[in-house]
C-alpha atoms as a PDB file:
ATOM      1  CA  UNK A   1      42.553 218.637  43.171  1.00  0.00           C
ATOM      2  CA  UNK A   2      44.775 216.615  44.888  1.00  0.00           C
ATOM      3  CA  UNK A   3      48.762 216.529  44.335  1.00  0.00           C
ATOM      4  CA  UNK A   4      49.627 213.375  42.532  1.00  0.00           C
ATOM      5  CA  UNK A   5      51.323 211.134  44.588  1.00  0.00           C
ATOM      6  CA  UNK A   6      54.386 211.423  42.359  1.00  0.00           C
ATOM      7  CA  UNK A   7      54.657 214.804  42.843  1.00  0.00           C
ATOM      8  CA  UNK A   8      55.132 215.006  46.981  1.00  0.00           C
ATOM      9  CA  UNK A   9      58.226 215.988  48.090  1.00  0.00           C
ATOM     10  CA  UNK A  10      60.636 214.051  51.003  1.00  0.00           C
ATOM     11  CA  UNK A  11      60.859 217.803  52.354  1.00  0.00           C
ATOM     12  CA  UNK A  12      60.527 221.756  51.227  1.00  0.00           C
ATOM     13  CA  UNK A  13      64.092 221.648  50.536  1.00  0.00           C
ATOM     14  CA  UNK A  14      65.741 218.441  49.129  1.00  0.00           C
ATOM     15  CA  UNK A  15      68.121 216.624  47.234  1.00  0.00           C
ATOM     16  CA  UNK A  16      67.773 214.748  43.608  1.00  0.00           C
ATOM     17  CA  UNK A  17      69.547 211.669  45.406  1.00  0.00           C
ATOM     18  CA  UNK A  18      66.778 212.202  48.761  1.00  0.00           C
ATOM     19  CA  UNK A  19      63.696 212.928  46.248  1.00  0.00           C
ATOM     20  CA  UNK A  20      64.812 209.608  43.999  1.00  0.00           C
ATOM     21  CA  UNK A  21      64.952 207.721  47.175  1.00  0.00           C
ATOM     22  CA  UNK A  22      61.543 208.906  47.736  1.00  0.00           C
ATOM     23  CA  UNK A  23      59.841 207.373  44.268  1.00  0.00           C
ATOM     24  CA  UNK A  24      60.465 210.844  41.997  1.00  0.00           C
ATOM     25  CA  UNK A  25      61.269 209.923  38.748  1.00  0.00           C
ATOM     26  CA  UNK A  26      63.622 212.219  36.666  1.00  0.00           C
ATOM     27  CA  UNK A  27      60.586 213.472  34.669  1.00  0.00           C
ATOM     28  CA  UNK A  28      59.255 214.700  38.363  1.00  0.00           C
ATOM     29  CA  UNK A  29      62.167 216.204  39.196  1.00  0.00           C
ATOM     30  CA  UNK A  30      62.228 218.483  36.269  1.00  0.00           C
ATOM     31  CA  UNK A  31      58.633 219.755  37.703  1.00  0.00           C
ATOM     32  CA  UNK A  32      57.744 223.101  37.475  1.00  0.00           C
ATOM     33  CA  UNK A  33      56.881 222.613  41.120  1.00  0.00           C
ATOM     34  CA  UNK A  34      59.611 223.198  42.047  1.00  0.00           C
ATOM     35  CA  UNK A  35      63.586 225.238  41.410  1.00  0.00           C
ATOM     36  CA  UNK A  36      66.818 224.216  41.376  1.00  0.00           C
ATOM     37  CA  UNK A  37      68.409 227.417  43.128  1.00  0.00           C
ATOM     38  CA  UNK A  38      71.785 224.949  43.207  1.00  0.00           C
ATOM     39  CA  UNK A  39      73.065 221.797  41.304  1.00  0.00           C
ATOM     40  CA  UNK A  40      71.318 218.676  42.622  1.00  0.00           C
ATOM     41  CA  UNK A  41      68.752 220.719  44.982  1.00  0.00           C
ATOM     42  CA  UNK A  42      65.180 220.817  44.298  1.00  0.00           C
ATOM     43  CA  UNK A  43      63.113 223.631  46.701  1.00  0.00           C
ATOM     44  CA  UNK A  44      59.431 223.882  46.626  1.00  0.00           C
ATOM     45  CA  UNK A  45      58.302 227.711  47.329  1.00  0.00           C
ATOM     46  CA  UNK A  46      57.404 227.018  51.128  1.00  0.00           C
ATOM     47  CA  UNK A  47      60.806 225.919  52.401  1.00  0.00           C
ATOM     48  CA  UNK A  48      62.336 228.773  54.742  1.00  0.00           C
ATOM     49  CA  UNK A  49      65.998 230.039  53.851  1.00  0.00           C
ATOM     50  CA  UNK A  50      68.055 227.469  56.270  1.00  0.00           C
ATOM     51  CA  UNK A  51      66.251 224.898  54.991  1.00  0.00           C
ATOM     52  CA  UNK A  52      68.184 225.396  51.125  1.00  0.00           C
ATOM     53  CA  UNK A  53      70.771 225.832  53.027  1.00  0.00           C
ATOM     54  CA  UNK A  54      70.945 222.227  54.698  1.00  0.00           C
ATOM     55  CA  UNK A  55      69.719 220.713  51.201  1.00  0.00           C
ATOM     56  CA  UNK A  56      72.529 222.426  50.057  1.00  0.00           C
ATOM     57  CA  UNK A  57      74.955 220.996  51.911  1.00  0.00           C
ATOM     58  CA  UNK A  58      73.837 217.503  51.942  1.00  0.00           C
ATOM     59  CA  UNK A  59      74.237 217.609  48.272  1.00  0.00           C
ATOM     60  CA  UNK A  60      77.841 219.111  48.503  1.00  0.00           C
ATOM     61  CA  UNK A  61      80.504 216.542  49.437  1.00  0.00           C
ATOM     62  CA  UNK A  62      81.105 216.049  53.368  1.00  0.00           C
ATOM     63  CA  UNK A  63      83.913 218.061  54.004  1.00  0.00           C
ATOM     64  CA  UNK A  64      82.167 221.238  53.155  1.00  0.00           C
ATOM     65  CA  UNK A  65      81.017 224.080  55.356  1.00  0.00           C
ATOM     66  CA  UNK A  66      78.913 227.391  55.507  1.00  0.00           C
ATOM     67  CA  UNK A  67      81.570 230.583  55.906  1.00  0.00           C
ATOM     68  CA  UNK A  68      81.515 234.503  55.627  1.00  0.00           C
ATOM     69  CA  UNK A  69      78.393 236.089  55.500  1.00  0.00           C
ATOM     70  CA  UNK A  70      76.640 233.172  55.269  1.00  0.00           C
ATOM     71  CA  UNK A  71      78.035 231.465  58.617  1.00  0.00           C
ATOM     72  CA  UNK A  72      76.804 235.095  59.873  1.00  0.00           C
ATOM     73  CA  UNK A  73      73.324 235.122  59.189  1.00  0.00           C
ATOM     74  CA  UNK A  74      73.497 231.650  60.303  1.00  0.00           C
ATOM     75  CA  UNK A  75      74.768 232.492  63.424  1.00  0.00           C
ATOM     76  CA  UNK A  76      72.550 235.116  63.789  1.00  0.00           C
ATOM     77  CA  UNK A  77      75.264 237.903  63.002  1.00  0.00           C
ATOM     78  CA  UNK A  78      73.962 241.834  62.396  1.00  0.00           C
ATOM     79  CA  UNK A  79      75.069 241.947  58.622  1.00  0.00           C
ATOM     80  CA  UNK A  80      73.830 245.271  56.584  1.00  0.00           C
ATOM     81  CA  UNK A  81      70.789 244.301  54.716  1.00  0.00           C
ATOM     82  CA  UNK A  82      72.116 243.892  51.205  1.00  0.00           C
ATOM     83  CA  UNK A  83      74.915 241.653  52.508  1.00  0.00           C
ATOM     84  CA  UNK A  84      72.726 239.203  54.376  1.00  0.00           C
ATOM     85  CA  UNK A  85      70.528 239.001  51.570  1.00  0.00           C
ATOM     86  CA  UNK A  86      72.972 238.024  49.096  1.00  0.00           C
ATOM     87  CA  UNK A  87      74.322 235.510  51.993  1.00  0.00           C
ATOM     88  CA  UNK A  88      70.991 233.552  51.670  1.00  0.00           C
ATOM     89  CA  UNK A  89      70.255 234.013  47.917  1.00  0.00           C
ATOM     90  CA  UNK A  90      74.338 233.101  47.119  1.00  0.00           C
ATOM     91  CA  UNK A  91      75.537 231.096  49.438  1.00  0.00           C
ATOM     92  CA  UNK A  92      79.845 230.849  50.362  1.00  0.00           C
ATOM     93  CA  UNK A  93      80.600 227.700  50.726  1.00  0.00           C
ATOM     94  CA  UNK A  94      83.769 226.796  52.330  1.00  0.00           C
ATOM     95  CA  UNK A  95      86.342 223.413  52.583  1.00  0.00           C
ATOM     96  CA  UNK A  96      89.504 222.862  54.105  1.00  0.00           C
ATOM     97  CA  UNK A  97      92.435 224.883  52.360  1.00  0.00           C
ATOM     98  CA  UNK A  98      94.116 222.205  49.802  1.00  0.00           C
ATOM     99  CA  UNK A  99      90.596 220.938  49.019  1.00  0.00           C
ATOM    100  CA  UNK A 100      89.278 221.860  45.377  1.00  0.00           C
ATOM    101  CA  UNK A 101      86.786 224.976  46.039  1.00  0.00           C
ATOM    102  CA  UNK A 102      83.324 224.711  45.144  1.00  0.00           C
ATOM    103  CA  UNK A 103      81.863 225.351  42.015  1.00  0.00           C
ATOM    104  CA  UNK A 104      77.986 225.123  41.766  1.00  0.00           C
ATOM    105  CA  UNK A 105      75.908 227.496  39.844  1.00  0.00           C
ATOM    106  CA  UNK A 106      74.892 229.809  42.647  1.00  0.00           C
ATOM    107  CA  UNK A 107      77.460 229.652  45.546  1.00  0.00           C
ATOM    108  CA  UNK A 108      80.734 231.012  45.587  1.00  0.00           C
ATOM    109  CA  UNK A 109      83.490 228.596  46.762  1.00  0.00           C
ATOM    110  CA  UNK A 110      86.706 229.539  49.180  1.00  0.00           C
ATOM    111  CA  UNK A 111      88.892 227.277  50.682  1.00  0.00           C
ATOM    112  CA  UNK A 112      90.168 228.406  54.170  1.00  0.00           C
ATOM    113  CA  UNK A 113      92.785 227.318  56.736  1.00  0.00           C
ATOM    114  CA  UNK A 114      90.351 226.428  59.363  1.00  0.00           C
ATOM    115  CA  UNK A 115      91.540 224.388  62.747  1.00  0.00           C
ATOM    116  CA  UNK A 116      89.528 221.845  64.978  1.00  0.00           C
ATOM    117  CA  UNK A 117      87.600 224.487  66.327  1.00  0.00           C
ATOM    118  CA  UNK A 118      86.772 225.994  63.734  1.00  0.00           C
ATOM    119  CA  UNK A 119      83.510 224.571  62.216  1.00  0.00           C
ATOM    120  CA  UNK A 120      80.274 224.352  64.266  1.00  0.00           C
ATOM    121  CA  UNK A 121      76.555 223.101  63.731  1.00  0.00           C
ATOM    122  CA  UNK A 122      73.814 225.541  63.883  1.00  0.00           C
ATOM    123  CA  UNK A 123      70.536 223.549  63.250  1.00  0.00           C
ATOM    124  CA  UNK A 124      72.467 220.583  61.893  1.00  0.00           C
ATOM    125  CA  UNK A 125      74.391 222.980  59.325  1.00  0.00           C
ATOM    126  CA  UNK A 126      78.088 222.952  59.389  1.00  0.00           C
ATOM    127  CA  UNK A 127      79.924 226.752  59.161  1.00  0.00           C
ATOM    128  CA  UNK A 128      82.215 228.318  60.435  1.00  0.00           C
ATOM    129  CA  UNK A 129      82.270 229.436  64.458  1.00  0.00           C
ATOM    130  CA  UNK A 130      81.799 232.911  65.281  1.00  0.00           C
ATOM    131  CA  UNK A 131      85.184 234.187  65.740  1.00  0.00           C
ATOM    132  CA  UNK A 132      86.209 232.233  62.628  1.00  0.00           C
ATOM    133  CA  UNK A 133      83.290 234.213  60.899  1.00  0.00           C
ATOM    134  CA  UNK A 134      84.634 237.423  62.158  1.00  0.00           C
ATOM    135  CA  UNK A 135      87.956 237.118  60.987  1.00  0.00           C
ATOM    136  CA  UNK A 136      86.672 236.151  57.555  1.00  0.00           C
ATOM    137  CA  UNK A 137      84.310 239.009  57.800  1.00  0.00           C
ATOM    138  CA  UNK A 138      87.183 241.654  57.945  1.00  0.00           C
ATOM    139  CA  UNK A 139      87.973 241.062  54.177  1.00  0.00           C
ATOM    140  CA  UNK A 140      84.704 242.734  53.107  1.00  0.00           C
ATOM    141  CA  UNK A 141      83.057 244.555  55.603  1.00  0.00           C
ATOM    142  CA  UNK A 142      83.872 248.753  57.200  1.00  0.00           C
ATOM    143  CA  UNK A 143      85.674 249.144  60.427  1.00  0.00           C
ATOM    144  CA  UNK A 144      81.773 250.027  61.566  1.00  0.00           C
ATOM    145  CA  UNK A 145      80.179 246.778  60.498  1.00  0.00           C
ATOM    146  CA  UNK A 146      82.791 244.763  61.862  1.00  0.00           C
ATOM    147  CA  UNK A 147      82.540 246.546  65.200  1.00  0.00           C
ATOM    148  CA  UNK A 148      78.459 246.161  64.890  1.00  0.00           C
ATOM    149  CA  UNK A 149      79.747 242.302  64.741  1.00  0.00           C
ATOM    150  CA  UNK A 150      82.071 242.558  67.589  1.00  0.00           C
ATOM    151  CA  UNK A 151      80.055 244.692  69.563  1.00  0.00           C
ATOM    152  CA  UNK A 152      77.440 242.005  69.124  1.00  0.00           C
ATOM    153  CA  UNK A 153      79.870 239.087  70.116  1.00  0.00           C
ATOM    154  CA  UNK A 154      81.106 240.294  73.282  1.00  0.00           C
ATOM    155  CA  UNK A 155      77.647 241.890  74.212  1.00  0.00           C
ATOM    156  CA  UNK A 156      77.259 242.339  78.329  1.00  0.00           C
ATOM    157  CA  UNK A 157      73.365 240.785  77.419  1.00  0.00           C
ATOM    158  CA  UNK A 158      74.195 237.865  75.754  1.00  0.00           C
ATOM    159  CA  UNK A 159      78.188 237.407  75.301  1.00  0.00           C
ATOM    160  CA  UNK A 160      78.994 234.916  72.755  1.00  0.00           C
ATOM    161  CA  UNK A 161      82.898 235.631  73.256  1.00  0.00           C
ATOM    162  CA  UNK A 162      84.791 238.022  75.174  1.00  0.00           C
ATOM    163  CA  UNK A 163      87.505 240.876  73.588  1.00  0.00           C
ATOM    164  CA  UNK A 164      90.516 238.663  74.656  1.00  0.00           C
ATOM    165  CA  UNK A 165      89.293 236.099  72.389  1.00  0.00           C
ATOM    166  CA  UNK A 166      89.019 238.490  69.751  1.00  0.00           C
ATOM    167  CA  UNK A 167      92.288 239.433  70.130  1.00  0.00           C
ATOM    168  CA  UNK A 168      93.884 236.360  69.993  1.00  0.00           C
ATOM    169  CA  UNK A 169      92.117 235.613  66.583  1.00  0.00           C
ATOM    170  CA  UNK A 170      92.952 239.090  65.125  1.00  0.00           C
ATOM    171  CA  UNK A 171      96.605 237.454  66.060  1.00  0.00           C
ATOM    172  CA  UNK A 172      96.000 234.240  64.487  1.00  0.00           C
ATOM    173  CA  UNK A 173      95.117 236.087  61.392  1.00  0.00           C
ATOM    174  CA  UNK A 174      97.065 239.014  61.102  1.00  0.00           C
ATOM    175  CA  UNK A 175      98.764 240.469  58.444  1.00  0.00           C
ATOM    176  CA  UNK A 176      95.913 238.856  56.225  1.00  0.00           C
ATOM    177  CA  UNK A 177      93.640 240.694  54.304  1.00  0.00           C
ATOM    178  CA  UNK A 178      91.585 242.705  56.659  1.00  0.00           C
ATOM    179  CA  UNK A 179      94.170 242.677  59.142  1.00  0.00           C
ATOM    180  CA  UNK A 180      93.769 246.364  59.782  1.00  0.00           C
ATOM    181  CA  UNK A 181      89.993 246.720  60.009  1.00  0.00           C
ATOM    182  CA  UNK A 182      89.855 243.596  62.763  1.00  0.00           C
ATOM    183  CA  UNK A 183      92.535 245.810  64.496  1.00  0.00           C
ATOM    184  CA  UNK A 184      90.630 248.637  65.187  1.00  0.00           C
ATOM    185  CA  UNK A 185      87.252 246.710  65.444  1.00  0.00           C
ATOM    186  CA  UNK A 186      88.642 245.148  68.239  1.00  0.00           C
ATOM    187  CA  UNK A 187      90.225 248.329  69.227  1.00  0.00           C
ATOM    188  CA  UNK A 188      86.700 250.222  68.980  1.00  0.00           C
ATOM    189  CA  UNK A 189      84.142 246.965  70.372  1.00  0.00           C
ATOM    190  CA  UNK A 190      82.083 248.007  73.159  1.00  0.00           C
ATOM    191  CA  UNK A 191      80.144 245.544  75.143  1.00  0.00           C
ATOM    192  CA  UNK A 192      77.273 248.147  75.923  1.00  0.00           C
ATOM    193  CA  UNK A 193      76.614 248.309  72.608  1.00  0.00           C
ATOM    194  CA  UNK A 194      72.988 247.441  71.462  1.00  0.00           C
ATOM    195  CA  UNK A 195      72.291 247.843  68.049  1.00  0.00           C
ATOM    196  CA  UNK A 196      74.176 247.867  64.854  1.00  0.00           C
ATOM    197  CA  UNK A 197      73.818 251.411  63.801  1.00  0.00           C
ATOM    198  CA  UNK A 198      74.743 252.477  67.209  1.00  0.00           C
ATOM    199  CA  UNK A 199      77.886 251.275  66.850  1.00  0.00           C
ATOM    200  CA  UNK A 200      78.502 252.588  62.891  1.00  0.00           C
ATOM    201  CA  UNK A 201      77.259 255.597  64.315  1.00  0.00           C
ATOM    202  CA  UNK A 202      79.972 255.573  67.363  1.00  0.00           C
ATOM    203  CA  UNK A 203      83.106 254.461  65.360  1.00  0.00           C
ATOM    204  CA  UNK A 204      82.198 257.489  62.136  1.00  0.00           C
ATOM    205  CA  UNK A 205      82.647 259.832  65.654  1.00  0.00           C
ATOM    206  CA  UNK A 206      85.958 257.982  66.402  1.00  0.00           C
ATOM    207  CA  UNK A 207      87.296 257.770  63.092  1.00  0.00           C
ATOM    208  CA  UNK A 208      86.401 261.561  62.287  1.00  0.00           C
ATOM    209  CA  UNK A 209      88.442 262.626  65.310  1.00  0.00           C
ATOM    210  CA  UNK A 210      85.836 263.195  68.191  1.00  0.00           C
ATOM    211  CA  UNK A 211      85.831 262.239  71.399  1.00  0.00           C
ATOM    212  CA  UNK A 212      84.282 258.848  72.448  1.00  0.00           C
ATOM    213  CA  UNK A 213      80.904 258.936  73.374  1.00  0.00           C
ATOM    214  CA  UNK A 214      79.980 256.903  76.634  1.00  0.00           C
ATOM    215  CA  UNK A 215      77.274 254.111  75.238  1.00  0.00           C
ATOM    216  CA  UNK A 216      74.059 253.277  76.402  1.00  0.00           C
ATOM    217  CA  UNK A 217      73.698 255.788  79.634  1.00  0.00           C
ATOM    218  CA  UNK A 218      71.314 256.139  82.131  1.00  0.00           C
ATOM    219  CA  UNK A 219      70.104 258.960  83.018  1.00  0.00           C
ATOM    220  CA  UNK A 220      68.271 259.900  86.512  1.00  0.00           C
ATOM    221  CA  UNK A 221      66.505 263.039  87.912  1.00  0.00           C
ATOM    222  CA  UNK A 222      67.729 262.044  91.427  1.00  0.00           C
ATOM    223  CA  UNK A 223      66.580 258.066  92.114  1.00  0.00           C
ATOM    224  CA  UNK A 224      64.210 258.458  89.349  1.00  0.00           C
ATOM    225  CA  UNK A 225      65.056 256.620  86.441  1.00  0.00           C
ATOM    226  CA  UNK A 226      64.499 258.917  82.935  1.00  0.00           C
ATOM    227  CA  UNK A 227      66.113 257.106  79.976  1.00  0.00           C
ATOM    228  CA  UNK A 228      68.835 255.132  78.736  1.00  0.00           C
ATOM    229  CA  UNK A 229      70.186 256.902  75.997  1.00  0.00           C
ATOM    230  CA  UNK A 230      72.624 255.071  72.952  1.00  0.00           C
ATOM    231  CA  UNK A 231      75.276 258.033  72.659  1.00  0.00           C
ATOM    232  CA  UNK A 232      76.222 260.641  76.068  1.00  0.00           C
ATOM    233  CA  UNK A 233      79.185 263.636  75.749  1.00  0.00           C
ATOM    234  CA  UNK A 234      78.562 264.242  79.441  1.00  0.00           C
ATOM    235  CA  UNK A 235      80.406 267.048  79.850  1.00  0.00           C
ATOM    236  CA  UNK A 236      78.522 268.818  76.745  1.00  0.00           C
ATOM    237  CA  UNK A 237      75.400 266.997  77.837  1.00  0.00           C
ATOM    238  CA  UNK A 238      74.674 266.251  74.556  1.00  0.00           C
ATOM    239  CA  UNK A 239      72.657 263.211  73.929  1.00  0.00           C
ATOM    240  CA  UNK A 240      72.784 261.633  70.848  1.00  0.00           C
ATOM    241  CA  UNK A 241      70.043 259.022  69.518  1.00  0.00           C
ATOM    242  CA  UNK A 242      70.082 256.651  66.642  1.00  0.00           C
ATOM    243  CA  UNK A 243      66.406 256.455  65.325  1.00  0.00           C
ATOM    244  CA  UNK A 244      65.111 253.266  63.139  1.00  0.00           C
ATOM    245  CA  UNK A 245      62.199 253.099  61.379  1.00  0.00           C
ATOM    246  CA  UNK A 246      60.348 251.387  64.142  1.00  0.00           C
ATOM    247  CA  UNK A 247      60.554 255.156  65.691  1.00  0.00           C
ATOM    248  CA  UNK A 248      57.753 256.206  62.964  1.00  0.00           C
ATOM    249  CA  UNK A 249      54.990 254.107  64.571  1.00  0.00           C
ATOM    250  CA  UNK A 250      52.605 257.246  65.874  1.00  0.00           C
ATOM    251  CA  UNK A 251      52.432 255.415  69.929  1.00  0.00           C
ATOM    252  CA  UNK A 252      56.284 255.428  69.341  1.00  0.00           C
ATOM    253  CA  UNK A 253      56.869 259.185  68.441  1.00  0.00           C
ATOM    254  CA  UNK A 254      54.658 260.544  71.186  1.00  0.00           C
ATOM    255  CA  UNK A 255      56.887 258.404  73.705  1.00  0.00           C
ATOM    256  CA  UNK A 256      59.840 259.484  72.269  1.00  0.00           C
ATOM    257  CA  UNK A 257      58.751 263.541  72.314  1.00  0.00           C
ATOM    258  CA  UNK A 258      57.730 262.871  76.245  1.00  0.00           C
ATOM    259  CA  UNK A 259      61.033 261.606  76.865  1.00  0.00           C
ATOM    260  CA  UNK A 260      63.386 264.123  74.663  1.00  0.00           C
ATOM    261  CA  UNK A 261      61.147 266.627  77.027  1.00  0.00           C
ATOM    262  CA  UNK A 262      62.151 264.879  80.428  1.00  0.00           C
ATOM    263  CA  UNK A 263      65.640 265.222  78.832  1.00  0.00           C
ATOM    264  CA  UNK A 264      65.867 268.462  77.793  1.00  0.00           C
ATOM    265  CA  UNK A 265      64.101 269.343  81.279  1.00  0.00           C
ATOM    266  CA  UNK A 266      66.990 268.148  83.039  1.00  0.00           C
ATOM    267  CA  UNK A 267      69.512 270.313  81.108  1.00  0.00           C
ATOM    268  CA  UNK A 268      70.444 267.790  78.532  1.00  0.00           C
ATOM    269  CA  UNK A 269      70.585 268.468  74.603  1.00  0.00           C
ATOM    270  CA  UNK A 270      69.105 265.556  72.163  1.00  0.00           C
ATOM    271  CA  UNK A 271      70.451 265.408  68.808  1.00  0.00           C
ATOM    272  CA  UNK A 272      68.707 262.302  66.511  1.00  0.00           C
ATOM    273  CA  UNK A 273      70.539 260.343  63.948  1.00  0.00           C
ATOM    274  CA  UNK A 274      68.897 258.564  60.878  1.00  0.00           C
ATOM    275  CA  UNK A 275      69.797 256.091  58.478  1.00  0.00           C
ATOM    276  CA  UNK A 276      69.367 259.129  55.994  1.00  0.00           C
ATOM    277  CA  UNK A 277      72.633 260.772  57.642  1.00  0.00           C
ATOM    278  CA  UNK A 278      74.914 257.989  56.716  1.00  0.00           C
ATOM    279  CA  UNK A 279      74.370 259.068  53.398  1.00  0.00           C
ATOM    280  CA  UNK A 280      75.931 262.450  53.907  1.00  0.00           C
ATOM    281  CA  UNK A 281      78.550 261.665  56.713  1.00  0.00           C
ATOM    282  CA  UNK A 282      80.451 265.308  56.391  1.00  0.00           C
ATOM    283  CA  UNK A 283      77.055 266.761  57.152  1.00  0.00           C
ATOM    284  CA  UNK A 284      76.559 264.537  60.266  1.00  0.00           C
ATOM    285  CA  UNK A 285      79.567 265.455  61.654  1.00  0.00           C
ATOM    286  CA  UNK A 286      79.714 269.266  60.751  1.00  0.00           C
ATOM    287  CA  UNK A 287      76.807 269.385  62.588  1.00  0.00           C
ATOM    288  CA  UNK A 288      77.558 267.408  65.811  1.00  0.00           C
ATOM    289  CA  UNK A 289      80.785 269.141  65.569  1.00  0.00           C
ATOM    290  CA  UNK A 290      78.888 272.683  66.232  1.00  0.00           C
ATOM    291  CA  UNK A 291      77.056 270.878  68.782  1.00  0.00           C
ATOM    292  CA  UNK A 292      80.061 269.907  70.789  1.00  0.00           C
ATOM    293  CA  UNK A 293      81.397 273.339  70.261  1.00  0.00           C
ATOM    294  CA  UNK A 294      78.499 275.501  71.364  1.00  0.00           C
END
């Protein structure tokens, strides 16, 4: 049957002042057709993530903006899973320090000393700019996650800042809360770094007293290229691997077992990490600890 013409939406994601605009009366607004995840926003069960976000905002006054993990995933930032989720679901919504915060059902309001360069649009969505984001980040995150993020900024691939910048923000900011974990994020960052668990994985080595790994090595058996491997000890030749679950897939394992072969072949040891280990750290080191030692 078709959707009564009172009843169609100006988008997936809108506002009561857009869908009033659009002929909805207030009986239609209160349609089971749609939620209201957020005072004055009306979502229909097809609109993606950024689009509640922009409805969002165009129902919030002007001078608002996206900030902290929710600039992040905007930007495209590697959060941990439960903290980008929460980003999308519940929303922090920023304005201009000595503007009244933001209080929607919802959201959770801060108001932040931000400078002309300091807000951005990503897909027409005002937040926060990248190194802004980081320094915000520092109040919640681990010294690992917020060298994941930094390691991700100043990446050789795709550099989206570089570690001077860094600095000079972690010196705009410091002595704030956080102050300390942006220090040795920027301290750790490594622009070879390619994945976020790579670099949780390299700064739990650091901060347990190891030696530095080198990061993302390649390895040759004279001018013929074997692997690039996430975590080297070259002088243990010990090889250290971070594993996700796309490692499970049965074309993926064999590939893996040929190259750990090739490897081991060529006189190196391969030791693989899980996210299972990060639940019993001590054990992850102990044992990489006997591997360095034997």
């Amino acid at each position: 049957m078709p959707i009564s013409p009172h009843l169609v939406a100006p988008a997936p994601a809108f506002t009561v002042a857009e869908g009033s605009a659009s002929g909805l009366s207030p009986s239609s607004l209160r349609s089971a057709r749609w939620t209201s995840p957020h005072t004055g926003v009306r979502v229909e069960a097809s609109a993606t993530q950024r689009q509640r976000l922009a409805a969002l905002q165009r129902a919030a006054p002007d001078h608002t903006f996206f900030c902290g993990s929710t600039a992040a995933v905007l930007l495209g930032m590697p959060l941990p899973l439960p903290v980008a989720t929460r980003a999308w679901s519940h929303p922090v919504v920023g304005v201009p320090r000595g503007r009244n915060r933001i209080r929607r059902p919802g959201t959770r309001g801060r108001a932040l000393t931000v400078g002309p360069d300091d807000i951005v649009e990503v897909d027409g969505i005002r937040c926060t700019s990248a190194l802004r984001t980081w320094a915000e980040l520092a109040e919640s995150l681990s010294v690992g996650q917020l060298t994941a993020i930094s390691d991700h900024l100043i990446s050789r691939r795709r550099p989206l800042a570089t570690r001077g910048q860094l600095e000079r923000t972690h010196l705009r900011f410091l002595g704030g809360r956080g102050s300390r974990r942006r220090r040795l994020a920027v301290d750790f960052a490594d622009d070879r770094a390619e994945s976020p668990r790579e670099s949780e994985l390299r700064v739990l080595l650091i901060q347990a007293g190891l030696p530095t790994p080198e990061t993302n090595v390649e390895i040759f058996d004279g001018h013929r290229f074997v692997a690039r491997v996430d975590l080297l000890y070259p002088e243990a030749r010990l090889i250290i691997e971070y594993d996700g679950d796309y490692h499970r897939d049965p074309d993926q394992w064999s590939r893996d077992q040929s190259r750990r072969a090739e490897l081991e072949s060529l006189g190196y040891r391969v030791t693989v990490v899980t996210a299972r280990d990060f639940d019993a750290p001590e054990v992850l080191l102990a044992r990489l600890r006997r591997l360095l030692l034997a």
